[in-house]
Protein backbone atom coordinates (compact mmCIF):
# COMPACT_ATOMS: atom_id res chain seq x y z
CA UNK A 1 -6.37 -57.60 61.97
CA UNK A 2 -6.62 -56.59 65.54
CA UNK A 3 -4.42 -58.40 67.73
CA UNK A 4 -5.38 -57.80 71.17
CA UNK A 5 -3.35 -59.41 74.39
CA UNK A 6 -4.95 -59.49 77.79
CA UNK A 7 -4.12 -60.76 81.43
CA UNK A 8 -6.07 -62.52 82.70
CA UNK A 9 -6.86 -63.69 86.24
CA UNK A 10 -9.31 -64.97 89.02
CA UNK A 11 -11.10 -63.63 92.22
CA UNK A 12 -13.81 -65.75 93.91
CA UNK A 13 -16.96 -63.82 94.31
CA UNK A 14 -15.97 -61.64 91.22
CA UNK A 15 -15.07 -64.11 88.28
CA UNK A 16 -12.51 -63.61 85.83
CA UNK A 17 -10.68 -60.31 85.54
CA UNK A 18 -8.72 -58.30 82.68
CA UNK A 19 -6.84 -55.45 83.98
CA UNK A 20 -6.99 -52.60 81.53
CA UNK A 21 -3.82 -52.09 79.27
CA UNK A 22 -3.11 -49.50 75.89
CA UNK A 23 -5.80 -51.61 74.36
CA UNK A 24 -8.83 -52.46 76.51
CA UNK A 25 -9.36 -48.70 78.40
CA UNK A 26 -11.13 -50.59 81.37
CA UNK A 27 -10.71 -53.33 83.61
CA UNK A 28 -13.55 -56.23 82.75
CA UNK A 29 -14.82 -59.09 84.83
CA UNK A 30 -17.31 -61.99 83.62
CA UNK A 31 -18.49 -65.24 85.18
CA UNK A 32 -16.69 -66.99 81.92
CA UNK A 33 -13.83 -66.84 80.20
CA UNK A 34 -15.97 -66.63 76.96
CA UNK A 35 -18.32 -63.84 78.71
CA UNK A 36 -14.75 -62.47 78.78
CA UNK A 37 -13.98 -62.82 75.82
CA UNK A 38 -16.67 -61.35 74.51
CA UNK A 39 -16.57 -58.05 76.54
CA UNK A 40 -12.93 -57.46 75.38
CA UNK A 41 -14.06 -57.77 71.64
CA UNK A 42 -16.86 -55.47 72.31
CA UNK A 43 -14.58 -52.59 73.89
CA UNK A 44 -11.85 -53.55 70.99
CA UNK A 45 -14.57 -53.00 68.48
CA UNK A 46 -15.52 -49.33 69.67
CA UNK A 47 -12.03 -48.60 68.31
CA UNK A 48 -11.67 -50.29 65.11
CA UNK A 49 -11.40 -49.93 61.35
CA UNK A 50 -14.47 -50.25 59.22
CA UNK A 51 -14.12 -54.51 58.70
CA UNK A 52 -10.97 -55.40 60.54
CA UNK A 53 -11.50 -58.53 62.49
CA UNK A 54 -9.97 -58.66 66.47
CA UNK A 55 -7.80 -61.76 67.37
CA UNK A 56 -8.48 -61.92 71.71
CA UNK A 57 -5.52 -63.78 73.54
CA UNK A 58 -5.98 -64.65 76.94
CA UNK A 59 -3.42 -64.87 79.17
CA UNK A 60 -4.11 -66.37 82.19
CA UNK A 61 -2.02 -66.19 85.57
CA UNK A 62 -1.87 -69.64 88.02
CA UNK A 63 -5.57 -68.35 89.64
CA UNK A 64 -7.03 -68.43 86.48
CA UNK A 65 -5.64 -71.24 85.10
CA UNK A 66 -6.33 -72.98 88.63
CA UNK A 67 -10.41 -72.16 88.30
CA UNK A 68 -10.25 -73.15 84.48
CA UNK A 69 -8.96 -76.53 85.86
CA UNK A 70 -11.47 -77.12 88.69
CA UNK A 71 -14.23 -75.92 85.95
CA UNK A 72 -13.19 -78.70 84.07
CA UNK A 73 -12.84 -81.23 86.61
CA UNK A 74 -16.43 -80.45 88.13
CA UNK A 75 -17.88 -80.39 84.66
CA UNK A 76 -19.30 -76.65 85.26
């Protein structure tokens, strides 16, 4: 299994950001966390053995946790 770790953080007017590291070659940005998500599994997957499965961990700084908070309260 592929563990992959990831910062992540927020920028109004971009969305959510993961800087690159020795695993994702690229910095990403999505709207969502999930759209996220899903972008880092996609990169991870270019690189992968034939059937290993990829474990994503966010980590999010205070920004991101901050936007994932007023998400929740709005109901977005």
């Amino acid at each position: 299994m592929v563990r992959v770790k990831v910062h992540v953080t927020f920028q109004t007017g971009v969305g959510f950001i993961c800087l690159s590291n020795h695993v994702v070659a690229r910095s990403l940005t999505a709207l969502s966390l999930e759209g996220l998500r899903r972008r880092i599994i996609v990169a991870t997957a270019l690189r992968r053995r034939e059937g290993e499965e990829i474990a994503v961990h966010l980590e999010l700084d205070a920004a991101a946790r901050a936007e994932l908070g007023r998400r929740g309260a709005v109901g977005v």
